[in-house]
Structures are given as C-alpha cells and as structure tokens.
Protein backbone atom coordinates (compact mmCIF):
# COMPACT_ATOMS: atom_id res chain seq x y z
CA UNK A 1 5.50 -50.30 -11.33
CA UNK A 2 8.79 -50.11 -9.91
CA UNK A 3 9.86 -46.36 -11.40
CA UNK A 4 6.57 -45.81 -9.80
CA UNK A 5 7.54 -46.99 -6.60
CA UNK A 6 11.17 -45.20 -7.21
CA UNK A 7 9.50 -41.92 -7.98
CA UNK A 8 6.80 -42.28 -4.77
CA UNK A 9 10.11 -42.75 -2.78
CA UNK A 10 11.98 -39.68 -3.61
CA UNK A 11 10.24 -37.07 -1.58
CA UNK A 12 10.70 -38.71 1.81
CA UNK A 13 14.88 -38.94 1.39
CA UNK A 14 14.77 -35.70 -0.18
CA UNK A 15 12.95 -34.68 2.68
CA UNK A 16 14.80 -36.79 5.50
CA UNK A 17 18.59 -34.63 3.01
CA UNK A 18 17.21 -31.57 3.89
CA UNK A 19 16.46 -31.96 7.60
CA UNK A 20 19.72 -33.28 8.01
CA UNK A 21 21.43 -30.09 6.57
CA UNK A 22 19.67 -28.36 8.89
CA UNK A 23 20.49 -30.15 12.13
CA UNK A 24 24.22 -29.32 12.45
CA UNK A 25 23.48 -25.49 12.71
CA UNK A 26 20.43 -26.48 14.92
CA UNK A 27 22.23 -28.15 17.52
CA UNK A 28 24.74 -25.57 17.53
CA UNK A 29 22.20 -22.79 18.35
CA UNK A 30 20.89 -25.29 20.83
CA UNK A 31 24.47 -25.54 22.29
CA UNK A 32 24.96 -21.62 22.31
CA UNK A 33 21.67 -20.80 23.23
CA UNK A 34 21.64 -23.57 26.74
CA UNK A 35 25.44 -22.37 27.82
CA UNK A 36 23.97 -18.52 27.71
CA UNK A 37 21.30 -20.17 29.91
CA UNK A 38 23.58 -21.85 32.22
CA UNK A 39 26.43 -18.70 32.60
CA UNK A 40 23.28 -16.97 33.87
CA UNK A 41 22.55 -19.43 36.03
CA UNK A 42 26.03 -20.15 37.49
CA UNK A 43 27.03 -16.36 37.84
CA UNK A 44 23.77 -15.79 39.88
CA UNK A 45 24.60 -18.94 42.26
CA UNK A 46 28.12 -17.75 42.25
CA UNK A 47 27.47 -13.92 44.01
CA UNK A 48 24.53 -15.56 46.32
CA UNK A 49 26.96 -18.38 47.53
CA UNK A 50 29.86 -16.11 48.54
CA UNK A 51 27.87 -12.88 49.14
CA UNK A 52 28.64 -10.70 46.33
CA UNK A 53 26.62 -7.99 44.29
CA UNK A 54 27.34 -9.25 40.35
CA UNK A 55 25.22 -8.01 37.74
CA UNK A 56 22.45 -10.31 36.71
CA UNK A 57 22.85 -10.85 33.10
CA UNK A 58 20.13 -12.06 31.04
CA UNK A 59 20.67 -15.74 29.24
CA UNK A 60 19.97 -13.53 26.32
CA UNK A 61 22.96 -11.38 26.56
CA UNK A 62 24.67 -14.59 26.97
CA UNK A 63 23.57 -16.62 24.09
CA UNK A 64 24.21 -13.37 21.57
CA UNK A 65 27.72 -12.29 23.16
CA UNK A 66 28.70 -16.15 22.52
CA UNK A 67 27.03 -16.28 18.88
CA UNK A 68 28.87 -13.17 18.04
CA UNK A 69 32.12 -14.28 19.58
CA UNK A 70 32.09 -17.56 17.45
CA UNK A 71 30.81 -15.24 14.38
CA UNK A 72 33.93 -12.73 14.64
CA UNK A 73 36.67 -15.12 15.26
CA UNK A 74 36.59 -18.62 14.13
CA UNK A 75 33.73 -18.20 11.93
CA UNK A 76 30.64 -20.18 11.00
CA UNK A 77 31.75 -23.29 8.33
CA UNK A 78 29.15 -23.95 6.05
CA UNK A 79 27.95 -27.13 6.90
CA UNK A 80 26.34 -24.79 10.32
CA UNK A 81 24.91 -22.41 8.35
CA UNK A 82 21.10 -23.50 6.81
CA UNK A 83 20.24 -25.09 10.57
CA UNK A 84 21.64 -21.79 12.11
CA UNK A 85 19.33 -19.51 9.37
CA UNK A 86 16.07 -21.74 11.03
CA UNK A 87 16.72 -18.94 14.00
CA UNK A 88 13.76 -17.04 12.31
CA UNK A 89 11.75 -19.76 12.74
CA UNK A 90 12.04 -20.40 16.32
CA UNK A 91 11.47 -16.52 16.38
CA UNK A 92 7.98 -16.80 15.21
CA UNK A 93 7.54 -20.18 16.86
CA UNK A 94 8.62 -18.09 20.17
CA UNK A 95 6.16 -15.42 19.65
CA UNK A 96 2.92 -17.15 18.51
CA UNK A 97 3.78 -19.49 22.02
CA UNK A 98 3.70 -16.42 23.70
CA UNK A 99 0.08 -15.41 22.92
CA UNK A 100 -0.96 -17.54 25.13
CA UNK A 101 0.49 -15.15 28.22
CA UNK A 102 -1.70 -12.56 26.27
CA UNK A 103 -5.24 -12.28 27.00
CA UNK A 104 -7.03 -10.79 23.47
CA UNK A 105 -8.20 -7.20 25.89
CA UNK A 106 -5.29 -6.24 26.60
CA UNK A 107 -4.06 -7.21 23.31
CA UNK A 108 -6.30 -5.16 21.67
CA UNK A 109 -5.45 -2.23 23.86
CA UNK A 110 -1.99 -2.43 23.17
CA UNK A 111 -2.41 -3.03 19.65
CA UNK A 112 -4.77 0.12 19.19
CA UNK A 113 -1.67 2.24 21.12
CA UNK A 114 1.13 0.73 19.40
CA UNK A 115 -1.09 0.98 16.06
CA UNK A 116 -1.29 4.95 16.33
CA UNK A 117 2.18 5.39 16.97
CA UNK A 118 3.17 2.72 14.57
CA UNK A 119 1.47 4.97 12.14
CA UNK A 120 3.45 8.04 13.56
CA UNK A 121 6.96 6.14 13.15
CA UNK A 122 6.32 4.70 9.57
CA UNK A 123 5.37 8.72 7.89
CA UNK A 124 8.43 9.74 9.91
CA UNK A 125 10.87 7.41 9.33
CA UNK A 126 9.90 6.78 5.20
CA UNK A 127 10.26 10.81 4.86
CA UNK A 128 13.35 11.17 6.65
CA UNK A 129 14.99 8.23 5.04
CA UNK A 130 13.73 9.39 1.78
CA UNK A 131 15.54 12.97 2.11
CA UNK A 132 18.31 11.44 3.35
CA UNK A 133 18.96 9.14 0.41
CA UNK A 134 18.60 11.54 -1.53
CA UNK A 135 20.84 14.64 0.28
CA UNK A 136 23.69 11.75 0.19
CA UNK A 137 22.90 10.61 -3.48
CA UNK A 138 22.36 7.18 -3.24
CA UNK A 139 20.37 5.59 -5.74
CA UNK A 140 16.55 5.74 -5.50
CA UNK A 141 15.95 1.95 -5.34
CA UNK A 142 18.11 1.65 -2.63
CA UNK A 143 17.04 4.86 -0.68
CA UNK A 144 13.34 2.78 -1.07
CA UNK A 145 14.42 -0.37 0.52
CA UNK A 146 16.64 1.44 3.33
CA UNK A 147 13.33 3.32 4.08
CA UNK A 148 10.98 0.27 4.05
CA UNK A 149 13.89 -1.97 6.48
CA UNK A 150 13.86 0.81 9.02
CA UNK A 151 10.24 1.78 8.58
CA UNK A 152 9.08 -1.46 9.04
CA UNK A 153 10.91 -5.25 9.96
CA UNK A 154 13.93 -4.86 8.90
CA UNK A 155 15.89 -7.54 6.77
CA UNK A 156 12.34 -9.22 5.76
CA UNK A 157 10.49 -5.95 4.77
CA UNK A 158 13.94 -5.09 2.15
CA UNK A 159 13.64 -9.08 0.72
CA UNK A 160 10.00 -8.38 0.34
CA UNK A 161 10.38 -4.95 -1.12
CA UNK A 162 13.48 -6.00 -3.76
CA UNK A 163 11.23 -8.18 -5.89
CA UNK A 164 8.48 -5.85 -5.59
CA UNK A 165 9.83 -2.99 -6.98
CA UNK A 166 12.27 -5.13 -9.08
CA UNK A 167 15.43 -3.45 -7.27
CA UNK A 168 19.20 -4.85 -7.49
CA UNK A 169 20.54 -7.68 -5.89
CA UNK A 170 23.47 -5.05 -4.97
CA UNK A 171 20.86 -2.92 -3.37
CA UNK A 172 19.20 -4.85 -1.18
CA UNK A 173 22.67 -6.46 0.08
CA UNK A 174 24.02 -2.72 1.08
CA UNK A 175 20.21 -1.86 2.58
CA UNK A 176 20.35 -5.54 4.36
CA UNK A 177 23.84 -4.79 5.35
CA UNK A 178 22.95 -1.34 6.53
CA UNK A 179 19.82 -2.77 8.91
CA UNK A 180 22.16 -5.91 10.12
CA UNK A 181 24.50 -3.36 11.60
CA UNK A 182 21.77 -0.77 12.54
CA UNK A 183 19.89 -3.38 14.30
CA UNK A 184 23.46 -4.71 16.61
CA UNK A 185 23.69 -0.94 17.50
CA UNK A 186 20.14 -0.80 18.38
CA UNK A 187 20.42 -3.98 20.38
CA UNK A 188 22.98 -3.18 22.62
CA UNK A 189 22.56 0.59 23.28
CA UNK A 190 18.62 1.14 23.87
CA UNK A 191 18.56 -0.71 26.61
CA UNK A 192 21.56 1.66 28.34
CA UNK A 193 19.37 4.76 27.34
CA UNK A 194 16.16 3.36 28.64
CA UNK A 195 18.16 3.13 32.08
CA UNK A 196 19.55 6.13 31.93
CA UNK A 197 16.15 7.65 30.80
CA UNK A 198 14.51 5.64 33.71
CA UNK A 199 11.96 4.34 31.42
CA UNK A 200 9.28 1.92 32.57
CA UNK A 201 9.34 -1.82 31.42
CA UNK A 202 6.08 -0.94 29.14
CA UNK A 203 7.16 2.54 28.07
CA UNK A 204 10.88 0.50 27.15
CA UNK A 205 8.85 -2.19 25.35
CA UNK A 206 6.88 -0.08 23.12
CA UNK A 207 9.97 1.91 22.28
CA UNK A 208 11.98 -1.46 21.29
CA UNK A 209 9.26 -2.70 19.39
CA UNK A 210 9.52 0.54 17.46
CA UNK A 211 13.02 1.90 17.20
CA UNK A 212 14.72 -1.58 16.59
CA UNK A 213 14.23 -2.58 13.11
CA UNK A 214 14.63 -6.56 12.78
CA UNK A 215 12.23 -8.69 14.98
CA UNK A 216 15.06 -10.90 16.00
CA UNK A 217 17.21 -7.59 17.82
CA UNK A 218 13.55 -6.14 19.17
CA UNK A 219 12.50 -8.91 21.31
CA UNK A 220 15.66 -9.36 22.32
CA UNK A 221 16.19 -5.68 23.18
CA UNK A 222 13.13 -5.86 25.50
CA UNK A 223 14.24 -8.91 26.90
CA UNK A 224 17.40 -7.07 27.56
CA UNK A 225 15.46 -4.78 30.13
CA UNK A 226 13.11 -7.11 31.92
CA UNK A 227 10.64 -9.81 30.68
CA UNK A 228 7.56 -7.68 30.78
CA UNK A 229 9.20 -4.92 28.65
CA UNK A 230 10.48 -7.77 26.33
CA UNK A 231 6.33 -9.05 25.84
CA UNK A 232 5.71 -5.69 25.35
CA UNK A 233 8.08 -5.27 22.46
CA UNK A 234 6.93 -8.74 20.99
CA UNK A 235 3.28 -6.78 20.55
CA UNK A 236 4.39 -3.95 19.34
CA UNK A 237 6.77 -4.95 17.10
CA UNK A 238 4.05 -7.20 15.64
CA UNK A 239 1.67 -4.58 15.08
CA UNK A 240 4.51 -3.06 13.11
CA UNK A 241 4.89 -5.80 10.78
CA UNK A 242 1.28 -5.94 10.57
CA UNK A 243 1.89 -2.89 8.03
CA UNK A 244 4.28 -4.54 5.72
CA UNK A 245 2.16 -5.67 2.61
CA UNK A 246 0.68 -1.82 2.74
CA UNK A 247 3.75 0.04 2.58
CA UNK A 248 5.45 -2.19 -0.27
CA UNK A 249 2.10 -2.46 -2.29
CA UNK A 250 2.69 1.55 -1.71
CA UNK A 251 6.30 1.51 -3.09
CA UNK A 252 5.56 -1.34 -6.21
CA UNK A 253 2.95 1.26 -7.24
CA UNK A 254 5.17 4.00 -7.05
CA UNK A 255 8.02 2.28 -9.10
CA UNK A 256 4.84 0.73 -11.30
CA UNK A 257 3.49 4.33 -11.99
CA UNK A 258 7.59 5.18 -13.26
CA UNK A 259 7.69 2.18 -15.43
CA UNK A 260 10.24 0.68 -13.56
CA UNK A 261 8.43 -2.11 -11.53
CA UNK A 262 5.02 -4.86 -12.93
CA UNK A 263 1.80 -3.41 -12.47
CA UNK A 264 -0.25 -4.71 -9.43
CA UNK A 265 -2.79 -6.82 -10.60
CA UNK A 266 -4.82 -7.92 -7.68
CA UNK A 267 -3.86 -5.45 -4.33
CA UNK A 268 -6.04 -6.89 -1.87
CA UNK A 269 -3.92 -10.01 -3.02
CA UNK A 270 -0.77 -8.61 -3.06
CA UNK A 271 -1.11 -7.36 0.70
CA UNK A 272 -2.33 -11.13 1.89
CA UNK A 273 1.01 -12.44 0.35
CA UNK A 274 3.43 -9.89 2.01
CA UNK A 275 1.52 -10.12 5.39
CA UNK A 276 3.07 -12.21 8.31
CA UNK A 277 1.13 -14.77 9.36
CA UNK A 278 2.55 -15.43 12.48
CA UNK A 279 1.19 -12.55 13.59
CA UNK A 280 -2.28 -14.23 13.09
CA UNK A 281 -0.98 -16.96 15.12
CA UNK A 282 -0.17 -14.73 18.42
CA UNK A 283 -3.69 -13.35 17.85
CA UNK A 284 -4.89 -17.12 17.51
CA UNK A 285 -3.63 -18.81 20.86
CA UNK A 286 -4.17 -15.10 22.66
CA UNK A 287 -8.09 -15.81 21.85
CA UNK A 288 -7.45 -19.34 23.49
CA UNK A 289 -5.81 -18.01 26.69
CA UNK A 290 -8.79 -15.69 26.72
CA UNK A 291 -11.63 -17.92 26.15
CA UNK A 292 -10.01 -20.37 28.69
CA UNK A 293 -9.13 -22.58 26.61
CA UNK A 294 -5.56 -23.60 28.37
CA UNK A 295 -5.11 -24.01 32.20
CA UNK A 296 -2.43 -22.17 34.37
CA UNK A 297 0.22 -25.27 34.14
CA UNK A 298 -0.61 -25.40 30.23
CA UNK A 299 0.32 -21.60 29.67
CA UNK A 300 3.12 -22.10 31.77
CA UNK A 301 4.34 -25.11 29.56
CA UNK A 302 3.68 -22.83 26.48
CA UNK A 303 5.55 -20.18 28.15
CA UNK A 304 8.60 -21.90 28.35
CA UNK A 305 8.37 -23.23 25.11
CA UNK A 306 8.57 -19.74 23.69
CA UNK A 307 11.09 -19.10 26.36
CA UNK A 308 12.90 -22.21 24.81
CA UNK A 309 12.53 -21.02 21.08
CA UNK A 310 13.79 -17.72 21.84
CA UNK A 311 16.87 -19.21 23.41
CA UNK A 312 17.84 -20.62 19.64
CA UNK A 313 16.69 -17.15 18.29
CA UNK A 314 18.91 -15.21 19.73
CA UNK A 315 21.74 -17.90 19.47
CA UNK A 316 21.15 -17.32 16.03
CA UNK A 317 21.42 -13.11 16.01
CA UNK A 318 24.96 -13.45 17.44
CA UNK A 319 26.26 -16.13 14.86
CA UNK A 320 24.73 -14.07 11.99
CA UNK A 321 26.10 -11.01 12.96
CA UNK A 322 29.48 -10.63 11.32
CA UNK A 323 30.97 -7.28 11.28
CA UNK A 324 33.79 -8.29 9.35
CA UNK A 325 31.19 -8.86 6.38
CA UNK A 326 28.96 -5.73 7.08
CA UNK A 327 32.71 -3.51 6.89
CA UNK A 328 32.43 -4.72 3.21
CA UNK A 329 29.60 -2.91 2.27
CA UNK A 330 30.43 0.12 2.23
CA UNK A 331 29.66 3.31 4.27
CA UNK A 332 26.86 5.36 3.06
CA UNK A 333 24.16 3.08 3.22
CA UNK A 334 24.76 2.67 6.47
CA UNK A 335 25.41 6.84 7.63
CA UNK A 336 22.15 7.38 5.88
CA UNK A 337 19.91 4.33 8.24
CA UNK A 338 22.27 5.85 11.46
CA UNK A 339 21.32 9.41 10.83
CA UNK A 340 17.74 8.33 10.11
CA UNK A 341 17.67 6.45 13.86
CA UNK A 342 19.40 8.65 15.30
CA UNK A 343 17.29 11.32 14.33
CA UNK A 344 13.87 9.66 14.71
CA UNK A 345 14.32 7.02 17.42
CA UNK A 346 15.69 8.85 20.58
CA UNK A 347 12.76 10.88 20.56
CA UNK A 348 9.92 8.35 20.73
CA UNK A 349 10.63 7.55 24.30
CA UNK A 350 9.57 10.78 25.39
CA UNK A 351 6.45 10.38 23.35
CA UNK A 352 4.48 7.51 24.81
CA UNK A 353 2.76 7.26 27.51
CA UNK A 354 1.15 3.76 28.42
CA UNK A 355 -2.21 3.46 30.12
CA UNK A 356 -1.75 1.88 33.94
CA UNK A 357 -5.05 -1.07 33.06
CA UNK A 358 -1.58 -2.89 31.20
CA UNK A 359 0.53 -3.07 33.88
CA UNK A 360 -0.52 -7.00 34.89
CA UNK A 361 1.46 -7.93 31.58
C-alpha cells in the first residue's frame, strides 16, 4: 500500500519539477515583453507632453530589440531557457484568442484568397529552392528541408520534415539555422518595403503572412505595420500552415519511393498528425464570435489576452535569436534560402489585390 501511494505521488512533483523549470524563462519574457510595452508607452507621453514629433514604435519592436539585445550580449543562462522556448505557446495561445475578433465570413473570404495564393507561393518557392540546392550542391536532404521551412512555417515545417524523410540531425540544424536568420531579415526589412511600396495594411498582411517564413517573425511583421495588417498576417499565415502535413506526406513519399525514407502506411493519418491544430482553434472561437456567442466587453477581454500572449511571443523571438550561433553554421545554406526570398518574395506584393468587403478587419 504505501509504494502504491509512493508511486500515485510521483506524477504531481514531477509535474509541479517541470513547471518550475519553466517559470524562470517565463517571467523573464514577461519582464521583456511588459518593459517593450511600457517604452512605448512612455516615449508616446514623452513627445505629447513637450510637443515633439517621435516615432511611435510598436511594444513589439520593443520587446524583440530588448530580447535580442540580452541574446547578443550577455546571453541567455540555461536555467532561462525551457520557460523562454514556451514563446511558441503563447504564439498559438495569441492567435486562437484572436479568432474571436474574426467573424467565420470574412474568414472564409480571406482564407479562400490567401488559399489560392498560398498555393501560388508553395509551387514557386519548393521549385526555386529545389534548383537552387542543387546549382550550389548542397545535399538533397537538406535542399528538401530548406524548401519545406521557406515553403511553408518555417522552423516547425523542417522538425516535421527531418523525421519524415529520415534526414540528418546536421541538416536540419543548417536548414533551421538558415530560416532563423532568414526570418530576422524578413522581420525587420518588409515592413520598410511595404512603406516604401505604400502598401495597404491588408495588401501588407497577406504579404507577411506569406513571405515571412516562421509564424513567430510573421505576426510580428504585420504587427510591425499596423494592427489590422498584423490580423491579416495571423490568417494568412495560418492558411499557410494549413498545408504542412500535404507537402511533407509529399516529400516522405518522394524519399520513400528512393528507398531512403519508411513507407507511409496510413496518409490520411499521416496528414492529421503533421496538421496544426491551433489553426482549428482560430476557426473554433471565430464560429463563436460569429454565432454570438461572446459580447463586445468579452471579445475585448479575449483581445487583450491575445494581445497579452503575443507580448511573451515576441519577447521570446528576440532572446532566441542569436546571431553569434547562426554565424556558426555556415554560409550556403543560408545564400541558397536568401536567393530563394529574394527572388520569390519581393514580387508577391505586386500580385495581390484584396477585395474592399475586408476592410472592417
């Protein structure tokens, strides 16, 4: 009876160890994330109390320039490090939240927009990243998981892809380390060259949720612009990881059919595994919001919850984005995803055209 009672006792401390591993790193991103929110705050107090035109930078700016600061001069210590890798988390947290300022129309007519083009930038961006890999010679595993990062979501879509078509640990940290620094390019530069290109916050959106390849730098690109091109980018950036269990079924059946990955048992299975399923949790509280389910103080309260979790997300990109450990990896792996962007993403803006009926967003 009592090893019983021993044994029926371990979970909960195990449980009650791992949370508290987890709430160092938390607290920090807390900490980063609320002092981006109050520089904001204070600088915009500061020019209206003595007159003065200052830029109005976004909390989100903030929170990453102080992550990154911390990142690429003291460093992160360990004990920070599993609460600070939760940022994903509060990513997804953030964007289900947000369904609820989504009503399921104008999802739907988003979603069928962002879903053609979506199409458009996966063919595009899998061939040219395929050619490229090859023109420079790296090897084929690796030219497969830089095409499925930057075709799709990133650092998520290369984890998914490695064990699916049995790749290299060494691969998939020079394709990971490739999209990390791809995505900090992307991050800070589109939203210059939607200004310059006087884009509109939907048009800007769309193009975010397309040309930036992790979900973290996306939303946080669009936020960059304005709030209603950062929603935007949440959608369409979905709709884009809405395709990852089809294109890595398509590459573990590729490598399958070479004899260099398993065989695919059960597809329909396979897909339902890779898919994200916060993505079925936006759609979820969006069919709430539209069946009235919440009133206008409760979607405000769920609004700035997401707001809330998206402060710790993007605490979290600057403290995981060390260029000091991305220099490590080398340089073609990298020169192959910049020539790919490059190449493919500056011309999407010019593309897309959104319809006026989603301008209340």
């Amino acid at each position: 009876m009592t090893e019983a009672i021993a044994l029926e006792s371990t979970p909960p401390l195990g449980l009650l160890a791992r949370l508290a591993r987890l709430l160092p790193g938390i607290a920090l991103l807390f900490v980063i994330g609320y002092a981006g929110k109050v520089s904001e705050q204070v600088l915009r107090r500061y020019g209206t109390a003595h007159h003065l035109a200052l830029p109005n930078i976004e909390y989100v700016l903030w929170a990453i320039l102080f992550g990154l600061i911390i990142a690429n001069t003291v460093g992160v210590a360990q004990v920070f490090r599993p609460g600070i890798a939760t940022y994903e988390v509060w990513l997804k947290s953030g964007i289900v939240l947000l369904g609820a300022r989504f009503l399921l129309g104008d999802v739907l007519k988003l979603g069928g927009i962002s879903l053609a083009l979506v199409a458009i930038e996966l063919a595009v961006a899998i061939g040219l990243m395929t050619v490229l890999g090859r023109a420079f010679k790296l090897k084929p595993k690796l030219t497969s998981l830089l095409a499925v990062g930057s075709s799709i979501c990133g650092v998520s879509a290369i984890i998914a892809a490695q064990g699916a078509i049995e790749a290299d640990d060494e691969d998939a940290t020079f394709a990971i380390a490739a999209i990390l620094a791809l995505g900090a390019f992307g991050l800070f530069t589109y939203p210059v060259l939607g200004r310059l290109l006087h884009m509109s916050d939907h048009a800007f959106g769309v193009w975010a949720g397309l040309a930036v390849d992790n979900t973290a730098e996306a939303v946080a690109a669009g936020a960059l612009y304005s709030d209603a091109a950062g929603k935007v980018a949440v959608l369409t950036k979905s709709t884009r990881n809405a395709m990852i269990g089809f294109v890595v079924l398509g590459y573990a059946l590729y490598w399958a059919a070479r004899g260099q990955a398993h065989q695919v048992a059960n597809k329909a299975a396979f897909v339902w595994q890779k898919f994200p399923k916060f993505v079925l949790g936006f759609l979820f509280i969006s069919l709430l919001a539209t069946l009235g389910a919440f009133h206008k103080a409760e979607i405000s309260s769920l609004a700035n919850l997401s707001r809330w979790a998206f402060l710790l997300t993007f605490a979290g990109v600057g403290l995981k984005t060390d260029f000091r450990e991305l220099r490590k990896q080398g340089v073609r792996p990298f020169v192959v995803g910049a020539l790919a962007e490059l190449f493919i993403k500056p011309i999407l803006p010019r593309s897309f055209f959104l319809p006026r009926s989603l301008s209340g967003f």
